[in-house]
N, C-alpha and C. Protein backbone atom coordinates (compact mmCIF):
# COMPACT_ATOMS: atom_id res chain seq x y z
N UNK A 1 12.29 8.63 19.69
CA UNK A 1 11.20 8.61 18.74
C UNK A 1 10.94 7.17 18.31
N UNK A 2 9.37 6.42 18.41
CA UNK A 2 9.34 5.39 17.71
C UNK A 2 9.22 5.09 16.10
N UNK A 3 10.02 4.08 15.88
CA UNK A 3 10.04 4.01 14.06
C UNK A 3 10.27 2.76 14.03
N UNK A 4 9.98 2.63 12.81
CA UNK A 4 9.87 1.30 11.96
C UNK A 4 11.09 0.73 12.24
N UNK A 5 11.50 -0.32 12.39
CA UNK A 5 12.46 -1.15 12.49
C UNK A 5 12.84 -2.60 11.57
N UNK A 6 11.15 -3.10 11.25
CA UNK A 6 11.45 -4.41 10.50
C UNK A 6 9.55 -4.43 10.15
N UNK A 7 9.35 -5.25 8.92
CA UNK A 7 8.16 -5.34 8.41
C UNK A 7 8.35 -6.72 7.90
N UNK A 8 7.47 -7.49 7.81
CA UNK A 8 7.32 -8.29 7.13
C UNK A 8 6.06 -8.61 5.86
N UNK A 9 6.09 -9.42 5.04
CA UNK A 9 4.79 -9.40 3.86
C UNK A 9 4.70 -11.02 4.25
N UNK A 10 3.21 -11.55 4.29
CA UNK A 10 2.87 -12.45 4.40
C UNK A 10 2.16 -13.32 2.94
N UNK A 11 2.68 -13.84 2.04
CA UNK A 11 1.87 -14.27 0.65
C UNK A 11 1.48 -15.68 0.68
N UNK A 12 0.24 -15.78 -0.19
CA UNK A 12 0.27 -17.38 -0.34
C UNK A 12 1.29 -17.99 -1.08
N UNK A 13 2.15 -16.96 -1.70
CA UNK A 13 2.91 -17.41 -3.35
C UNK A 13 4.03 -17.01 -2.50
N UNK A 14 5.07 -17.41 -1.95
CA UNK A 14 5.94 -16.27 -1.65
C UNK A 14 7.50 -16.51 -2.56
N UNK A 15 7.55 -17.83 -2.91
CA UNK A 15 8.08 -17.97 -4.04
C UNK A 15 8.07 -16.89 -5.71
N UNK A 16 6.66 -16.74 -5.93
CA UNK A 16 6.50 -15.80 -6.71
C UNK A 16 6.46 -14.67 -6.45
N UNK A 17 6.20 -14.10 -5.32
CA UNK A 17 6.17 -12.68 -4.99
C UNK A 17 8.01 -12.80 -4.94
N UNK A 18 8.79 -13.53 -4.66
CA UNK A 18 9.95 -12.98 -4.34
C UNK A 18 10.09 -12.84 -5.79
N UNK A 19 9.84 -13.21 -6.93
CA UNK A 19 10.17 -13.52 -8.05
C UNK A 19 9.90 -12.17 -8.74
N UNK A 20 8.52 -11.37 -8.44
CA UNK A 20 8.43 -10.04 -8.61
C UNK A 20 9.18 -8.79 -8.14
N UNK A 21 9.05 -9.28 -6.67
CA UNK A 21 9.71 -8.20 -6.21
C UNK A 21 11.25 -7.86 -6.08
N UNK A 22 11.83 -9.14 -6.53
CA UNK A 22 13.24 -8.78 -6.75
C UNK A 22 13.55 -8.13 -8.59
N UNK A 23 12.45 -8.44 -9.07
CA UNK A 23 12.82 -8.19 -10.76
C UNK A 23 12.11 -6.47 -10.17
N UNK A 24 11.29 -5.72 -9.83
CA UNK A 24 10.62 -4.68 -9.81
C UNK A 24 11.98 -4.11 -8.82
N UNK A 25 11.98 -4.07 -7.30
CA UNK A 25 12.92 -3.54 -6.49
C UNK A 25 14.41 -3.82 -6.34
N UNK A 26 14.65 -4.97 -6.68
CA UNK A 26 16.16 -5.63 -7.01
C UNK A 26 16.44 -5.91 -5.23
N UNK A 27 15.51 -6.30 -4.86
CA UNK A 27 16.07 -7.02 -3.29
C UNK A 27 16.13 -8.26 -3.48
N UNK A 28 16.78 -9.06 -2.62
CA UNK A 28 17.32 -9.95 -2.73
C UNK A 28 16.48 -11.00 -1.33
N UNK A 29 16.45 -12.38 -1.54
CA UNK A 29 16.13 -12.85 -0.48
C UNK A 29 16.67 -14.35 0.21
N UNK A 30 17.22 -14.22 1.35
CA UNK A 30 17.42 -15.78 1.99
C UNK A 30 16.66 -16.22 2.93
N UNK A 31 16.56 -17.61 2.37
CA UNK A 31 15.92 -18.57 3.47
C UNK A 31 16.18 -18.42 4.81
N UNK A 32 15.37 -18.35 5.88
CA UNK A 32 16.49 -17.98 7.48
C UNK A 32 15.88 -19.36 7.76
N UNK A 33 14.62 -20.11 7.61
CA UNK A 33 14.14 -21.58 7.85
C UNK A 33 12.69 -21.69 7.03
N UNK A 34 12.74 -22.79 7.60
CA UNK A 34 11.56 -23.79 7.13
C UNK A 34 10.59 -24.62 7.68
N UNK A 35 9.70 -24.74 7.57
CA UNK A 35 8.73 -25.66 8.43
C UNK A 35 9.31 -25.84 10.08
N UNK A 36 9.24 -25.02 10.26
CA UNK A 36 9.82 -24.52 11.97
C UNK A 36 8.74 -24.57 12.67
N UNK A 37 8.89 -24.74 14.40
CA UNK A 37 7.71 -24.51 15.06
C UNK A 37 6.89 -23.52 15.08
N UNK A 38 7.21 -22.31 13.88
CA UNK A 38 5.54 -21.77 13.84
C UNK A 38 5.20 -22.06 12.41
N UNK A 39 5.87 -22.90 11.69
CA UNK A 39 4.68 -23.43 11.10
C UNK A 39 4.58 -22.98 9.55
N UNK A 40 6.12 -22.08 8.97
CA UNK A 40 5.90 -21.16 7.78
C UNK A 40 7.39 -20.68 7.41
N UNK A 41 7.61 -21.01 6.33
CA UNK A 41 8.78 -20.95 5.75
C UNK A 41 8.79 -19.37 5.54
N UNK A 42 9.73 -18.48 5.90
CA UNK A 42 10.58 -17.61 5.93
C UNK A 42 11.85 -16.86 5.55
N UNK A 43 11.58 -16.04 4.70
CA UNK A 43 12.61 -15.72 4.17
C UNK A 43 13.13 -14.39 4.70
N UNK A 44 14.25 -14.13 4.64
CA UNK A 44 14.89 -12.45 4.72
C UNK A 44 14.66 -11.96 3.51
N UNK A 45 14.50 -10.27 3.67
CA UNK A 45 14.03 -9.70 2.76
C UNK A 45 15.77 -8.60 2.70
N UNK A 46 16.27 -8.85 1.54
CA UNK A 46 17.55 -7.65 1.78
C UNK A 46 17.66 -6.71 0.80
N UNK A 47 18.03 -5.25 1.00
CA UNK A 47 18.22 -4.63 -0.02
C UNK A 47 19.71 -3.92 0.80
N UNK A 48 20.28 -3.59 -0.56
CA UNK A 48 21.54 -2.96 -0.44
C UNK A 48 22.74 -4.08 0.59
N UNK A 49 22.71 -5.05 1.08
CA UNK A 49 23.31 -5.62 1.33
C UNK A 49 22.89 -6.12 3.40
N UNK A 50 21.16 -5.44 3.74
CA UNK A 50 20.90 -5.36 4.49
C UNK A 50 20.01 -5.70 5.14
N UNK A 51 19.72 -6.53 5.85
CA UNK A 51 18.26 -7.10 6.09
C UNK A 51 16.93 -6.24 6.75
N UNK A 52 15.87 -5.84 5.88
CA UNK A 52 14.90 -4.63 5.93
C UNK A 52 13.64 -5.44 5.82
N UNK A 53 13.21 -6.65 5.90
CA UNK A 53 12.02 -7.52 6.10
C UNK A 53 12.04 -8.59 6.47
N UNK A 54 10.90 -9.35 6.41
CA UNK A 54 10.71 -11.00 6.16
C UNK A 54 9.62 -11.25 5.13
N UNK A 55 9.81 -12.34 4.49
CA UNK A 55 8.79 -13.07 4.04
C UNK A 55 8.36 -14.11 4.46
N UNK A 56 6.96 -14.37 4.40
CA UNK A 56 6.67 -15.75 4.82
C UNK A 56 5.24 -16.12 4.17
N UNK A 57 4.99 -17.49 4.39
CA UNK A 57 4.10 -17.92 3.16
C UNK A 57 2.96 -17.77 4.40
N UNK A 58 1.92 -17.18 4.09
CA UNK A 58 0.70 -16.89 4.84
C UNK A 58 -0.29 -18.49 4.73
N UNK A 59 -0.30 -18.67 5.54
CA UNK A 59 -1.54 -19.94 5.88
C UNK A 59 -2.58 -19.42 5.52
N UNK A 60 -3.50 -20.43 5.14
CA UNK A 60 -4.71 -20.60 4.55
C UNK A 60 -5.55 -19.72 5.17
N UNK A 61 -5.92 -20.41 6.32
CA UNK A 61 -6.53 -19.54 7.31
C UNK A 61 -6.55 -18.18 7.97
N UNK A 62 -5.15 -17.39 7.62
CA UNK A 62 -4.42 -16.14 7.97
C UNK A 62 -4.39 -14.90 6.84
N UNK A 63 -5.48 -15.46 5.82
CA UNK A 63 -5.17 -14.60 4.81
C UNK A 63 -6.29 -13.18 4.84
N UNK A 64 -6.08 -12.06 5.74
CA UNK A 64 -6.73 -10.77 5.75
C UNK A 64 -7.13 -10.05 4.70
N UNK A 65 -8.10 -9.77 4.02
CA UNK A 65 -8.53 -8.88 3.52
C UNK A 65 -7.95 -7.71 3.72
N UNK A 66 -7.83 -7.16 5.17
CA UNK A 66 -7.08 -5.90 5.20
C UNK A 66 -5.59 -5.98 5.77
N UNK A 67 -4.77 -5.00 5.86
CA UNK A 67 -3.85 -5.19 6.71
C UNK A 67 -3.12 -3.96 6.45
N UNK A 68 -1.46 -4.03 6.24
CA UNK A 68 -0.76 -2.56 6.60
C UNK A 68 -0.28 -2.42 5.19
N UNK A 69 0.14 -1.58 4.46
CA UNK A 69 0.74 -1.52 3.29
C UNK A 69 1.74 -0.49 3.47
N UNK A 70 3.42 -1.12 3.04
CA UNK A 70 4.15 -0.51 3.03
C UNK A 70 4.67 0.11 1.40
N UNK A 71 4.90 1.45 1.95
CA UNK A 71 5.13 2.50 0.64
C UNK A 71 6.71 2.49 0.27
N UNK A 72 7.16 2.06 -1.19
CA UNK A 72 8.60 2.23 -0.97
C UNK A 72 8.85 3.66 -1.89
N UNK A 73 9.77 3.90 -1.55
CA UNK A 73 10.27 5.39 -2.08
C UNK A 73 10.84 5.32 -3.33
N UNK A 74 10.56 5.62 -4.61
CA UNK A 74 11.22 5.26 -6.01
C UNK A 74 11.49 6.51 -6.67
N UNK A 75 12.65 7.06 -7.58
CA UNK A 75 12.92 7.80 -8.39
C UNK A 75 11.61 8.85 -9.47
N UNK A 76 10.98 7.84 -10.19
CA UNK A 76 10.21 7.99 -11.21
C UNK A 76 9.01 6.98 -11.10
N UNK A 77 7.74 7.15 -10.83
CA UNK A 77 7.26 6.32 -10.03
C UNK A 77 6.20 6.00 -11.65
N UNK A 78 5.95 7.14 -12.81
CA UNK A 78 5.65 6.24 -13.87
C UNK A 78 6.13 5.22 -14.32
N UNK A 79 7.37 5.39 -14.86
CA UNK A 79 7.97 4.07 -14.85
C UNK A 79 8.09 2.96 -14.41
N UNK A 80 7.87 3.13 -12.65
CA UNK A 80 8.10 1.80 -12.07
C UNK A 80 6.68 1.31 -12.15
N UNK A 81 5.53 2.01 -12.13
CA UNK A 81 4.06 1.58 -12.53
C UNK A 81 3.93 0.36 -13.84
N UNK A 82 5.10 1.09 -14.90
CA UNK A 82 4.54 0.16 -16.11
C UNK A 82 5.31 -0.82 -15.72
N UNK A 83 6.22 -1.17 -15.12
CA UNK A 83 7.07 -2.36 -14.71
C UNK A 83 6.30 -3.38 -14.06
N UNK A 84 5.62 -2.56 -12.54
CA UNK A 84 4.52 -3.44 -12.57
C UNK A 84 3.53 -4.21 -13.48
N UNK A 85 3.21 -3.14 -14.11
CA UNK A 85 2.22 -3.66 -15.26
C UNK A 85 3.21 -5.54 -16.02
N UNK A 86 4.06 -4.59 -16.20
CA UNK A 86 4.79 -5.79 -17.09
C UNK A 86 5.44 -7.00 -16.97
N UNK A 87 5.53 -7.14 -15.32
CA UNK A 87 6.13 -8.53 -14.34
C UNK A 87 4.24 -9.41 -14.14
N UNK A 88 3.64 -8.74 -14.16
CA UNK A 88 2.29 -9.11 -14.16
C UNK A 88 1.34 -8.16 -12.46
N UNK A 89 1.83 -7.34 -12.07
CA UNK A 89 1.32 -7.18 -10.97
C UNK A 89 -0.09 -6.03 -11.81
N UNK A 90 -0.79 -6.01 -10.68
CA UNK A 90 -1.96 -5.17 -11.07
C UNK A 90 -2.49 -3.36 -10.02
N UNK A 91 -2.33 -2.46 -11.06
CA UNK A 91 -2.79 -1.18 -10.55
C UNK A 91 -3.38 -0.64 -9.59
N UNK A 92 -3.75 -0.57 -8.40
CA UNK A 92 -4.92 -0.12 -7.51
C UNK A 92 -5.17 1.35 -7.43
N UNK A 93 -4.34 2.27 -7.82
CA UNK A 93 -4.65 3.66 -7.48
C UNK A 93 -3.41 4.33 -8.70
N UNK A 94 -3.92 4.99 -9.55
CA UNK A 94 -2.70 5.77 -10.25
C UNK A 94 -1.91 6.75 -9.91
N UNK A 95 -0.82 7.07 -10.42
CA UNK A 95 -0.45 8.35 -10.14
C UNK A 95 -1.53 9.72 -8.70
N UNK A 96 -1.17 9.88 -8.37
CA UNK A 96 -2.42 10.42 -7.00
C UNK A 96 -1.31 11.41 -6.57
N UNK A 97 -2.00 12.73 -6.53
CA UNK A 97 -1.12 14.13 -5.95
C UNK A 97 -1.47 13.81 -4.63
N UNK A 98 -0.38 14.21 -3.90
CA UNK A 98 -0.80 14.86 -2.45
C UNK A 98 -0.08 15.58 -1.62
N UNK A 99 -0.57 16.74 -1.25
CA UNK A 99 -0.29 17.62 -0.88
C UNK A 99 0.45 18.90 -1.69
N UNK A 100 -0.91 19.34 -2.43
CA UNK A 100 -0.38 20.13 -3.11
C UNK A 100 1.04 20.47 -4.46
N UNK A 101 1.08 19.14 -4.94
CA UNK A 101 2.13 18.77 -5.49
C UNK A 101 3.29 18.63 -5.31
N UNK A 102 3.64 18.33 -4.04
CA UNK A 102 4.92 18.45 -3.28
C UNK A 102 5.09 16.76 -3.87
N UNK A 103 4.20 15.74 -3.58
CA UNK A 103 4.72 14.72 -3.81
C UNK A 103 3.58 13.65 -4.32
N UNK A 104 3.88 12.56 -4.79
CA UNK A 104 2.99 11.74 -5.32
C UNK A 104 2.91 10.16 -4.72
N UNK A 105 1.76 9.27 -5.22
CA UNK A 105 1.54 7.95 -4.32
C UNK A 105 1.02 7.14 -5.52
N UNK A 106 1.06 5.80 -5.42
CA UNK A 106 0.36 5.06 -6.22
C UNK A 106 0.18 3.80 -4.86
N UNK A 107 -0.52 2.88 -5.69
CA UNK A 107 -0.51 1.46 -4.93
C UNK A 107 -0.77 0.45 -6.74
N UNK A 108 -0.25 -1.07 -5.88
CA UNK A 108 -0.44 -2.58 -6.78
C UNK A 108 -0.66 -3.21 -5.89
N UNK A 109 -0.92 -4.19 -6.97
CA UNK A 109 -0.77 -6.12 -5.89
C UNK A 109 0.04 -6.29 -6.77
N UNK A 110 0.56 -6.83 -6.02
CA UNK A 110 1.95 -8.22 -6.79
C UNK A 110 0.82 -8.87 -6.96
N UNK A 111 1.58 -10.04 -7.99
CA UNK A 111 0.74 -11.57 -8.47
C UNK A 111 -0.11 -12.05 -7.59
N UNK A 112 0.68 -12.25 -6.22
CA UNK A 112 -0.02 -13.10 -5.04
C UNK A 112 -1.23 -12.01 -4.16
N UNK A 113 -1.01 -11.06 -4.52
CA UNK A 113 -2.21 -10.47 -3.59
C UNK A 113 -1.78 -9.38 -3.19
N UNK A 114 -0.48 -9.23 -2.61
CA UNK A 114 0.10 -8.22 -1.31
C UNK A 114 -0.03 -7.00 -2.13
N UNK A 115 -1.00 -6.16 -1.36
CA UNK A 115 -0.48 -4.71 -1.54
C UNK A 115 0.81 -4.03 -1.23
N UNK A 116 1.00 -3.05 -2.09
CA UNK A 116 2.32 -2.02 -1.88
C UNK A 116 1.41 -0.75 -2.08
N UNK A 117 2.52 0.17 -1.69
CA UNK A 117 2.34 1.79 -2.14
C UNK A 117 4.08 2.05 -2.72
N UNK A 118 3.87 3.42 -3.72
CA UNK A 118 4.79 3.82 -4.52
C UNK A 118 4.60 5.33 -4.05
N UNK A 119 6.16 5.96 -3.95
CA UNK A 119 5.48 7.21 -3.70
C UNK A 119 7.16 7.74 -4.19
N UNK A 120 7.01 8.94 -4.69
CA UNK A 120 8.07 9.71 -4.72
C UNK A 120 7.69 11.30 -4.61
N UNK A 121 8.79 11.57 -4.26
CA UNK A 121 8.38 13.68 -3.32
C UNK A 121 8.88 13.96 -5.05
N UNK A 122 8.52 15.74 -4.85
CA UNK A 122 8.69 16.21 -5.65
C UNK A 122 9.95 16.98 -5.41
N UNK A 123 11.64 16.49 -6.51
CA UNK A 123 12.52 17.24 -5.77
C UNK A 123 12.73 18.76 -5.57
N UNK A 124 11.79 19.37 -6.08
CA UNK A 124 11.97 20.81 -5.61
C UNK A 124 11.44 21.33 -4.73
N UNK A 125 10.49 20.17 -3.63
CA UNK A 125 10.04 20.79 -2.29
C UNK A 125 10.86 20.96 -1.55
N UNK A 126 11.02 21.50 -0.66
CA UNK A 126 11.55 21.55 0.26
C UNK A 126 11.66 20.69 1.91
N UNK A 127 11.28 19.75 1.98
CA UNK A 127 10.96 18.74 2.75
C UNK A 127 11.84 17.44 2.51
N UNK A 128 12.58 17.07 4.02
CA UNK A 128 13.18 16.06 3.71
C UNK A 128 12.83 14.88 3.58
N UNK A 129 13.18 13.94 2.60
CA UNK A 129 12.64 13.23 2.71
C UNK A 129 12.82 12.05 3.31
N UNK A 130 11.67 10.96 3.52
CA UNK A 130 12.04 9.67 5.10
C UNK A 130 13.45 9.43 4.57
N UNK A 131 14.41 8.84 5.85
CA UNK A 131 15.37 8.17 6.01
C UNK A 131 14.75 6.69 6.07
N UNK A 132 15.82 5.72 4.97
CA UNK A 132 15.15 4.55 5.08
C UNK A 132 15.37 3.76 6.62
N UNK A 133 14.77 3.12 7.15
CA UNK A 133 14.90 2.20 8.11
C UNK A 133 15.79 1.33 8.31
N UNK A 134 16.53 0.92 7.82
CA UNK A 134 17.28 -0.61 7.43
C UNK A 134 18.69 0.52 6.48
């Protein structure tokens, strides 16, 4: 079966996005280089003691309007909404049913731009839920 293996987020800020997203998700991040031959400082993205992304500072020229948005899986997903609110990131979609109330979705931007999605199942469905990747 094909699956996710590694993602990366591309920011103009990536200094500050790490600054969010470790106070909101509690991941952690190291430098792997710097001004390397392609051109963009890079970081590992780790949670739980494991490397599950990259970061890297998006060039001027590379900055998409659209692109992929990854959903992370959270406990209580009001809560982590006002957290957003309160590191400074901004709302794109609230609380949002789907599928019949089995489970729920939100989306933000961090400071720098990058979309996310938020989603947590409802634990009394019956449906398992994703295995993380990493």
């Amino acid at each position: 079966m094909d699956e996710i293996v590694w993602w990366e987020i591309e920011s103009p800020d990536p200094e500050r996005a790490q600054s969010f997203l470790s106070a909101l998700f509690g991941w952690s991040f190291g430098e792997v280089f710097a001004d390397s031959e392609l051109g963009a400082d890079y970081w590992l993205i780790m949670a739980n003691g494991s490397g599950i992304g990259g970061l890297q500072r998006a060039a001027a020229d590379r900055r998409p309007a659209v692109g992929t948005r990854v959903y992370v899986q959270v406990a209580d997903l009001e809560s982590k909404l006002d957290q957003v609110t309160a590191l400074g990131g901004a709302i794109e979609r609230t609380r949002t049913e789907l599928g019949g109330d089995d489970r729920w979705f939100a989306t933000f931007r961090e400071p720098t731009g990058v979309s996310f999605g938020l989603w947590t199942p409802n634990p009394s469905f019956p449906r398992p839920i994703p295995r993380p990747f990493a």
